[in-house]
Protein backbone atom coordinates (compact mmCIF):
# COMPACT_ATOMS: atom_id res chain seq x y z
CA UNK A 1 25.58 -1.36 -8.72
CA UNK A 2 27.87 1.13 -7.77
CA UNK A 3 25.93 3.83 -9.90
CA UNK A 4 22.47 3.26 -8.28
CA UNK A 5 23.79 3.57 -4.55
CA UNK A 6 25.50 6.67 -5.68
CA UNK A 7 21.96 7.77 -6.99
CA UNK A 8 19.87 6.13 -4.03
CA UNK A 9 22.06 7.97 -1.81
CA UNK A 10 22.20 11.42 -3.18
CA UNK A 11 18.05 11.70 -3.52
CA UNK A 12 17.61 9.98 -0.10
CA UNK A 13 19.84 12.61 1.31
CA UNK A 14 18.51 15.94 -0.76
CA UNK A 15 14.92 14.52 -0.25
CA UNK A 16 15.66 14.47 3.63
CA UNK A 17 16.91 17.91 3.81
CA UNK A 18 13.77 19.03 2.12
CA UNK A 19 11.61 17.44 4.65
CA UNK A 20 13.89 18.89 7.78
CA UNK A 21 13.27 22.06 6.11
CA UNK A 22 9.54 22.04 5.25
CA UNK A 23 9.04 24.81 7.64
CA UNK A 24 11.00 27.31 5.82
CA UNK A 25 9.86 27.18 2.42
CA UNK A 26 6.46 25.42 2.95
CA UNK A 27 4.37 28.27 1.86
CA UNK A 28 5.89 27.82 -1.48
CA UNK A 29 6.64 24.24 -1.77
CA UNK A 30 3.60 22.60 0.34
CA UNK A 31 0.51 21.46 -1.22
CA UNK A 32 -2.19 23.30 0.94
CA UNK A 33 -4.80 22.18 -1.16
CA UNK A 34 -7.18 18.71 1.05
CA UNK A 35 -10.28 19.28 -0.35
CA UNK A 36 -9.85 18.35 -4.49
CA UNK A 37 -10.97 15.38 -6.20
CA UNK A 38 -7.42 14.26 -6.26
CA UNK A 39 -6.47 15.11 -3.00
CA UNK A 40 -6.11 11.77 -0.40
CA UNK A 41 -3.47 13.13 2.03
CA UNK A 42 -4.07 14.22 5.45
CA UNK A 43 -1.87 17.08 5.87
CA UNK A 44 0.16 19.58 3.92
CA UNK A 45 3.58 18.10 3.01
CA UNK A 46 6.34 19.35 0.31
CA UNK A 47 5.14 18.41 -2.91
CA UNK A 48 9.09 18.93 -4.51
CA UNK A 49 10.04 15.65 -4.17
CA UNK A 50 11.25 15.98 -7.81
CA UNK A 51 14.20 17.93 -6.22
CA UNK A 52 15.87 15.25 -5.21
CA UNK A 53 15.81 13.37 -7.85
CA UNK A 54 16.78 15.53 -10.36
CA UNK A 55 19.98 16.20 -8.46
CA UNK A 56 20.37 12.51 -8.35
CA UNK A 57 20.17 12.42 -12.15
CA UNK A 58 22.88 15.55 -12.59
CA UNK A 59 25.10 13.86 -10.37
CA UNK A 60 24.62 10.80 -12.01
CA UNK A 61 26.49 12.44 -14.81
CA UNK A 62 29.90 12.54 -13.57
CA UNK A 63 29.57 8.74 -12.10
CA UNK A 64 28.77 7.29 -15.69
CA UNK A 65 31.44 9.34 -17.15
CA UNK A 66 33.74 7.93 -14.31
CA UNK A 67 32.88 4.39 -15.22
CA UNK A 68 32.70 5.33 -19.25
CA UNK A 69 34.70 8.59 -20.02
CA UNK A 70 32.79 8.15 -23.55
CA UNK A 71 29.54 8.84 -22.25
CA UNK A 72 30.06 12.15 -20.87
CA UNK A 73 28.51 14.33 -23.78
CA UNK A 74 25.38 11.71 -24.26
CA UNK A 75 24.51 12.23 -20.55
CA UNK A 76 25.58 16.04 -20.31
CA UNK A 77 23.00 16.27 -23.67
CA UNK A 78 20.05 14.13 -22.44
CA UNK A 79 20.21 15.85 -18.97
CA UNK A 80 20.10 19.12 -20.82
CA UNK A 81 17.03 17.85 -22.60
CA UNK A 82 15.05 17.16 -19.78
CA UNK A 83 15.44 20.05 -18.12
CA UNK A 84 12.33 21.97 -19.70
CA UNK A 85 10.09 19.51 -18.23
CA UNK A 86 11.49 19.57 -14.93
CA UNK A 87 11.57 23.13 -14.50
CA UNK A 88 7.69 23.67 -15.76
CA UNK A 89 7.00 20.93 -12.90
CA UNK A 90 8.94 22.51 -10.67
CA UNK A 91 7.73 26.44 -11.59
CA UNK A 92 4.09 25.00 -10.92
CA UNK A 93 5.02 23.04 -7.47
CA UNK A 94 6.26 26.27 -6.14
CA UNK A 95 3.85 28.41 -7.87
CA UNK A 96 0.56 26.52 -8.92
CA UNK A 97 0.65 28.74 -11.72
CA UNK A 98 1.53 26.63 -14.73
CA UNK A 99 -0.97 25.50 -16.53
CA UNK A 100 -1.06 21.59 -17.92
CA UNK A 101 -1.30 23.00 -21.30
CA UNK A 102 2.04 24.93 -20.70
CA UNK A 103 3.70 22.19 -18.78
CA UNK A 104 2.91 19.53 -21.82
CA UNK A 105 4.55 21.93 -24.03
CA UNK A 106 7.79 22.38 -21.60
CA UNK A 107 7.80 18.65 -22.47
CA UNK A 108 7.54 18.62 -25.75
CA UNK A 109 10.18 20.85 -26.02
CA UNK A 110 12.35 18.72 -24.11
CA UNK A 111 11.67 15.87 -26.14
CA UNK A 112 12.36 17.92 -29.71
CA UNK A 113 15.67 18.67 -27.87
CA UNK A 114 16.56 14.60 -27.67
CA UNK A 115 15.50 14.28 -31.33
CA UNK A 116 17.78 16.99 -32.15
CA UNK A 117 20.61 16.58 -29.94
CA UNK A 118 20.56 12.77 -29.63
CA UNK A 119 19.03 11.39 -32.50
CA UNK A 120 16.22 9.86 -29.61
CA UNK A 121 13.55 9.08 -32.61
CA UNK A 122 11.34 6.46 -33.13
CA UNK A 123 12.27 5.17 -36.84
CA UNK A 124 10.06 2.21 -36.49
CA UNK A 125 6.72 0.65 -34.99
CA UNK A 126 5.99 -2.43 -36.94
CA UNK A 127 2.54 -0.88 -37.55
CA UNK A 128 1.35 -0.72 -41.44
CA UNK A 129 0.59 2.91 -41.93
CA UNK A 130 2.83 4.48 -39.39
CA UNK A 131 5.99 2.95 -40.42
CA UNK A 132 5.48 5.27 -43.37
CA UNK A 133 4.87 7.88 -41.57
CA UNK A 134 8.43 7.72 -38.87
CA UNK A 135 10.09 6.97 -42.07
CA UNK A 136 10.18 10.46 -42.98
CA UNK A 137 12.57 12.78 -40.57
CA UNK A 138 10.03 15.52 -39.98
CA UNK A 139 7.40 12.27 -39.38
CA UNK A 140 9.55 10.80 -36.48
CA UNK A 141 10.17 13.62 -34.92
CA UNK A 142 6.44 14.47 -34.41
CA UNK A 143 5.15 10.83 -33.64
CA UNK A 144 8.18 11.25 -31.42
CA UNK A 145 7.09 14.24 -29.22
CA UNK A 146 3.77 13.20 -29.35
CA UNK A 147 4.84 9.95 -27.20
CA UNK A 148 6.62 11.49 -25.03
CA UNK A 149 4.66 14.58 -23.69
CA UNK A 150 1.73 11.77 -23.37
CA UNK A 151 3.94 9.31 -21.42
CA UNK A 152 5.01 12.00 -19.71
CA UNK A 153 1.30 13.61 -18.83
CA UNK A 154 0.21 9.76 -17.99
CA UNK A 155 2.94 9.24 -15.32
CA UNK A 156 1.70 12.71 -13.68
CA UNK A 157 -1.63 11.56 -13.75
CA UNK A 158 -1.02 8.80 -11.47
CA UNK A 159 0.73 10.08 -9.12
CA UNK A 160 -2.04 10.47 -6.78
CA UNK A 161 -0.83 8.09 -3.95
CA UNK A 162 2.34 7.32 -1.53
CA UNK A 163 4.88 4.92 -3.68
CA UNK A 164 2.50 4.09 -6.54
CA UNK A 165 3.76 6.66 -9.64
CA UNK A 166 7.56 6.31 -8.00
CA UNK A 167 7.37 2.45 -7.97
CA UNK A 168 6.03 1.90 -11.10
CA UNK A 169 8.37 4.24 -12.46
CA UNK A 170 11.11 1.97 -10.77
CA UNK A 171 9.98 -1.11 -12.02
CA UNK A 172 9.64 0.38 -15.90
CA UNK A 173 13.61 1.43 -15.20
CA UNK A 174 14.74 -1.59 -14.18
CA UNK A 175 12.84 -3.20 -17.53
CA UNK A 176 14.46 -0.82 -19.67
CA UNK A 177 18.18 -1.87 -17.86
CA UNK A 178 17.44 -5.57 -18.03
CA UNK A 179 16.84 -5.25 -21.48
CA UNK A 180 19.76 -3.00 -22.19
CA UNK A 181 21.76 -5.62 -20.72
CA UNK A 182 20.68 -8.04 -22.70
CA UNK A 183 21.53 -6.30 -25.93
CA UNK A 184 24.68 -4.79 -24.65
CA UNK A 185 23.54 -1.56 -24.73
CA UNK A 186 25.66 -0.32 -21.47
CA UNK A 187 24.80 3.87 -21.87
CA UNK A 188 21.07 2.78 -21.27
CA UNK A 189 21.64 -0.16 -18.78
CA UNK A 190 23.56 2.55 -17.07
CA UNK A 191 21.58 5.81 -17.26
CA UNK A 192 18.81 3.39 -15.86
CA UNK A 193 20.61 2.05 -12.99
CA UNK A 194 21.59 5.62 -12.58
CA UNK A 195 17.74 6.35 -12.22
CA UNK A 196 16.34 4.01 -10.59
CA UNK A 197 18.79 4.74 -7.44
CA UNK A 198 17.21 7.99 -7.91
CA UNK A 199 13.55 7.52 -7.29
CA UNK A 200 14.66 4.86 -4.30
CA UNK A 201 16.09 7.91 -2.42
CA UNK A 202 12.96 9.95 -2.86
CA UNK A 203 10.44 6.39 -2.25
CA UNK A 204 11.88 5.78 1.24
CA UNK A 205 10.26 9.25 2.36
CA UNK A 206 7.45 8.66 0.13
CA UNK A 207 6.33 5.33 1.26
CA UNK A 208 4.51 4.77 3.24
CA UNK A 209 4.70 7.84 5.65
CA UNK A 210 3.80 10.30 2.44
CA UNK A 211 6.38 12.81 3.99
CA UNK A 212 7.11 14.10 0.37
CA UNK A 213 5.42 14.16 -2.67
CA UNK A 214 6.83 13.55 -5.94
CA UNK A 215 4.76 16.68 -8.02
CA UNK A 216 5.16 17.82 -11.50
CA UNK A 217 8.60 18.49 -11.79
CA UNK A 218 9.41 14.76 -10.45
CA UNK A 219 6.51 13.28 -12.61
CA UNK A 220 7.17 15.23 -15.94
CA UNK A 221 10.92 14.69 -15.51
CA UNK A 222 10.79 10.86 -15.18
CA UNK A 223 7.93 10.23 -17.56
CA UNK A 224 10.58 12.01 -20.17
CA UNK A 225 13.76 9.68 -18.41
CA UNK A 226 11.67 6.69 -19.39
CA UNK A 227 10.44 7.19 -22.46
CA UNK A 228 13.87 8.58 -23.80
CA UNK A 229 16.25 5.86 -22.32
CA UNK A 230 13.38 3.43 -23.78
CA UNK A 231 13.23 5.17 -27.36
CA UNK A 232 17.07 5.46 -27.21
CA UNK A 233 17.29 1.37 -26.43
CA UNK A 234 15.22 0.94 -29.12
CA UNK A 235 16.94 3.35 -31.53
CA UNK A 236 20.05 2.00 -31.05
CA UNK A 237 19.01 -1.78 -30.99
CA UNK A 238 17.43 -3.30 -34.00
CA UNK A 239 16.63 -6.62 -32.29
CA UNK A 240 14.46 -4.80 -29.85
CA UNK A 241 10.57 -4.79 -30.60
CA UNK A 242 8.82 -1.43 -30.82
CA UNK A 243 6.30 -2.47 -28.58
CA UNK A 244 8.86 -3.17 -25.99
CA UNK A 245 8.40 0.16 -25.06
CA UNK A 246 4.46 0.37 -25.80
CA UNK A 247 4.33 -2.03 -22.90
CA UNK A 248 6.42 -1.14 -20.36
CA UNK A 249 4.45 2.01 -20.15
CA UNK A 250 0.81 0.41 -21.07
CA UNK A 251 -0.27 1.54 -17.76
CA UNK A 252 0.09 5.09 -17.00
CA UNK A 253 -0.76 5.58 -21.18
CA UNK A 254 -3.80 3.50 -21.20
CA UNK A 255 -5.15 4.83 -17.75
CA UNK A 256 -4.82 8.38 -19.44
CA UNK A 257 -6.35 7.64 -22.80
CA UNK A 258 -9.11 5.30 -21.15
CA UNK A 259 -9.53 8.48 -19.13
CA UNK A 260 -9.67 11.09 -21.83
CA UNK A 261 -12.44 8.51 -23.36
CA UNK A 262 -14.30 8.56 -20.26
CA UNK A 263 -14.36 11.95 -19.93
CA UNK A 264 -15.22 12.90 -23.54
CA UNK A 265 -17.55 10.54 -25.04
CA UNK A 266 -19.10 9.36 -22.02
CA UNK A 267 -19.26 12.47 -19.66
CA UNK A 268 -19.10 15.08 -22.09
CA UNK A 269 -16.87 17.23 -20.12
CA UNK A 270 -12.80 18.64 -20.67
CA UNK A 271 -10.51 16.01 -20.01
CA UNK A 272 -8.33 18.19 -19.03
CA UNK A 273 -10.15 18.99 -15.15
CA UNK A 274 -9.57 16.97 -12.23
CA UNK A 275 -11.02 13.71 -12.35
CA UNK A 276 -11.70 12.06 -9.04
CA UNK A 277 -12.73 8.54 -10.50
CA UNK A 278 -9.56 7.55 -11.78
CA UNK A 279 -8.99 3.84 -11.49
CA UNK A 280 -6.32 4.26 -8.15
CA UNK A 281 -8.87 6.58 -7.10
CA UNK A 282 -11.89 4.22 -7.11
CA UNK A 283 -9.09 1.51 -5.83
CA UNK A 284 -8.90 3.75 -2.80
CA UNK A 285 -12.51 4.59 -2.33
CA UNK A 286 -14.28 1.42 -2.86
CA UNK A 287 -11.69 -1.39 -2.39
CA UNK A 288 -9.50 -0.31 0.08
CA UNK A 289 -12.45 -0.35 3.18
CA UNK A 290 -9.98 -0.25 5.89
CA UNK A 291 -10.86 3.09 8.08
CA UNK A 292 -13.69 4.59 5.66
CA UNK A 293 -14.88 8.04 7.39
CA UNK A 294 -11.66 8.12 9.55
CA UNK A 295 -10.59 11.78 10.58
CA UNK A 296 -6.81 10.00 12.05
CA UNK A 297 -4.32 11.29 10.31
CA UNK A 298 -2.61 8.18 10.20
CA UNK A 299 -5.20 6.45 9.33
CA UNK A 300 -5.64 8.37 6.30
CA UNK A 301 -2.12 7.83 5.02
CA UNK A 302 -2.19 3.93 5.77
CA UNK A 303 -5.35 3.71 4.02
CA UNK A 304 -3.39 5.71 1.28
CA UNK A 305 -0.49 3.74 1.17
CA UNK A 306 -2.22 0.40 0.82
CA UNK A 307 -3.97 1.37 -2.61
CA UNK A 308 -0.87 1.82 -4.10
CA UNK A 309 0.36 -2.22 -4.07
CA UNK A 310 -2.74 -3.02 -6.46
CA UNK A 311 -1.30 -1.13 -9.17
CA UNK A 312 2.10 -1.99 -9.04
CA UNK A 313 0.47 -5.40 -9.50
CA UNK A 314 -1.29 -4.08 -12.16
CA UNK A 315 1.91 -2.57 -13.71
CA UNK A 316 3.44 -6.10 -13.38
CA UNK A 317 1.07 -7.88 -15.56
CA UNK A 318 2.56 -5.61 -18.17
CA UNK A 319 6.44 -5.50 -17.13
CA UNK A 320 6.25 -9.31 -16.95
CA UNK A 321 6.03 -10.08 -20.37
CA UNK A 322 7.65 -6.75 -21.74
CA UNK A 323 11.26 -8.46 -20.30
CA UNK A 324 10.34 -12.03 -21.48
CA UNK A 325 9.31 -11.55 -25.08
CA UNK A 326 11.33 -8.05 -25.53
CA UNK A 327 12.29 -8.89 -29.07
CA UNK A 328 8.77 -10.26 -30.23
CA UNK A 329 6.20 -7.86 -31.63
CA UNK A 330 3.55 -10.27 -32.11
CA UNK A 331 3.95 -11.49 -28.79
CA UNK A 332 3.90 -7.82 -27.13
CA UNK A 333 1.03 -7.33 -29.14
CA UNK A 334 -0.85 -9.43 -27.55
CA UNK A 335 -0.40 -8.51 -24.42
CA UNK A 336 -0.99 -5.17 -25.22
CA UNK A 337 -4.64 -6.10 -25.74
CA UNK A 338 -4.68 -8.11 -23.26
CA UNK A 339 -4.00 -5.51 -20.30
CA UNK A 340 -6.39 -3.05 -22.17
CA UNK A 341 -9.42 -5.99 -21.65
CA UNK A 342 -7.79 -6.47 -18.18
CA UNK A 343 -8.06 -2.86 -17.25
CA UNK A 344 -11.44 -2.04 -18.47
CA UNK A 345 -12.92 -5.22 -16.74
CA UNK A 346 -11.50 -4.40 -13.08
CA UNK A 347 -12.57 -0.88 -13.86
CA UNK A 348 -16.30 -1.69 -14.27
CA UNK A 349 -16.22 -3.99 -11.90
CA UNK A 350 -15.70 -1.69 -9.05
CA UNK A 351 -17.21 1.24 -10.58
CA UNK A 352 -20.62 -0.46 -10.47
CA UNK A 353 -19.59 -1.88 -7.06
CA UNK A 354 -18.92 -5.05 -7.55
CA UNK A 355 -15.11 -5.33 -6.72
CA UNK A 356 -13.50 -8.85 -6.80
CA UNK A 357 -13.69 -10.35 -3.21
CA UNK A 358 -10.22 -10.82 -3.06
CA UNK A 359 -9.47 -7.42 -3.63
CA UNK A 360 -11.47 -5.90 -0.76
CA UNK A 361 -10.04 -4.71 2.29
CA UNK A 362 -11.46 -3.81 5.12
CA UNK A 363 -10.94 -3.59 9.26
């Protein structure tokens, strides 16, 4: 517990001094931008929100060794590793000159450096066909990249509202440690702990005022925490199912994949540009009623932070059973399909305007 107050307090306190200092550095570090299809923010805040947290994280080094002298190298190494990611992320918030192409690849890099440096593979998926295919070394390591640059990407591509990327994020960590308890894995249940204190002490300025933003160094940074601390529990833990971590992140990876098929087959246009119709976007537009046409600033942001509590629900009707049934593919299977049907039915529900009743908010 001791480790995540460390952490909580360390981001809350960087992430402060960025805000107190917004007026210094904001023509670098503000997003300026109101107008795109991805923009619901009334004014220009620091979008290097990922600051904080990362400083959390290096920190976090020297209070895991403290409790567990042996883990100093793993955490010197997988702090190393992510640090292509975050400084792509980071280049771009200050810059807006790094393109997602570039930034996927600062990613990938960072996850060929955990395959390399901490034998962070997956070996196994308990699907027919693949298992082959992660059995060879050269075969892991790919499928391994490949998952998580796209976990990665599909945690950036959410963050589009106050709290709801940083939350879920939270509630994935806290999975991954519950689980890593459970097995007696203490470098993950730690490193997690260590993490989660982290994005606390950047959500408290995040929700529900929006004074920071997480951007792409946060984003890219923790999609890569997650999915490493959750291919390293899995690595290191034979009784844990490989869709454990499949599930935890079903969210952010099927929004972006549904997306990409949206885009693609059924607009015929690169997935790759701004999409304005994501599922928290229609969320915002056509469920969350409450001050529609408002010019109040603070209207704006309230109407902003009250989208993003529908899909942390959402995420919980994945992180539910990911911590229940943990060591049962078939069972994680399931559910798997399950929150894909789930998802695609609320999505074409209030795409063609016919939102659940319960879900509607308005004045």
């Amino acid at each position: 517990m001791l480790i995540l107050l460390l952490g909580f307090a360390v981001s809350g306190l960087v992430t402060l001094l960025v805000i107190r200092s917004a007026h210094r550095h904001a023509r670098f570090s503000a997003d300026h931008d109101l107008s795109g299809p991805q923009k619901f923010h009334a004014k220009s805040v620091p979008r290097i929100g990922g600051l904080g947290i990362f400083l959390s994280v290096v920190t976090g080094i020297a209070t895991i060794a403290a409790a567990a002298p042996e883990y100093l190298r793993p955490s010197l190494l997988l702090v190393a590793c992510g640090l292509p990611a975050f400084a792509a992320g980071m280049i771009e918030d200050l810059t807006k000159r790094v393109s997602p192409r570039n930034r996927l690849i600062a990613t990938a890099v960072s996850a060929g450096l955990a395959v390399w440096l901490l034998d962070a593979s997956i070996v196994r998926t308990d699907l027919p066909g693949l298992d082959w295919v992660v059995s060879f070394p050269i075969g892991a390591a790919l499928v391994t990249v490949f998952v998580v640059a796209g976990v990665a990407n599909s945690i950036n591509i959410i963050d589009g509202f106050n709290g709801l990327s940083s939350m879920c994020v939270v509630m994935m960590l806290m999975a991954v440690g519950y689980v890593a308890f459970q097995v007696g894995d203490r470098f993950v249940m730690l490193w997690a702990l260590a993490a989660v204190g982290a994005v606390l002490g950047f959500f408290i300025w995040n929700f529900p005022a929006g004074l920071i933003f997480l951007g792409d160094g946060g984003a890219y940074f923790l999609g890569f925490l997650v999915s490493e601390l959750a291919i390293l529990l899995l690595h290191r833990n034979a009784d844990v199912s490989p869709m454990f971590p499949l599930l935890i992140c079903i969210y952010p990876v099927f929004e972006t994949l549904f997306s990409i098929y949206r885009r693609r087959f059924l607009k015929e246009v690169s997935p790759g540009l701004p999409d304005g119709i994501h599922l928290h976007s229609l969320i915002y537009r056509r469920v969350i009623r409450w001050a529609v046409g408002s010019r109040n600033a603070r209207e704006i942001t309230r109407r902003n932070s009250m989208t993003s509590p529908y899909l942390w629900m959402l995420c919980m009707l994945s992180l539910v059973p990911s911590v229940l049934w943990w060591d049962s593919t078939p069972v994680l299977g399931v559910f798997i399909v399950l929150f894909g049907i789930t998802y695609v039915s609320l999505y074409w529900r209030i795409v063609r305007f016919r939102s659940p009743r319960w879900m509607v908010l308005r004045r």
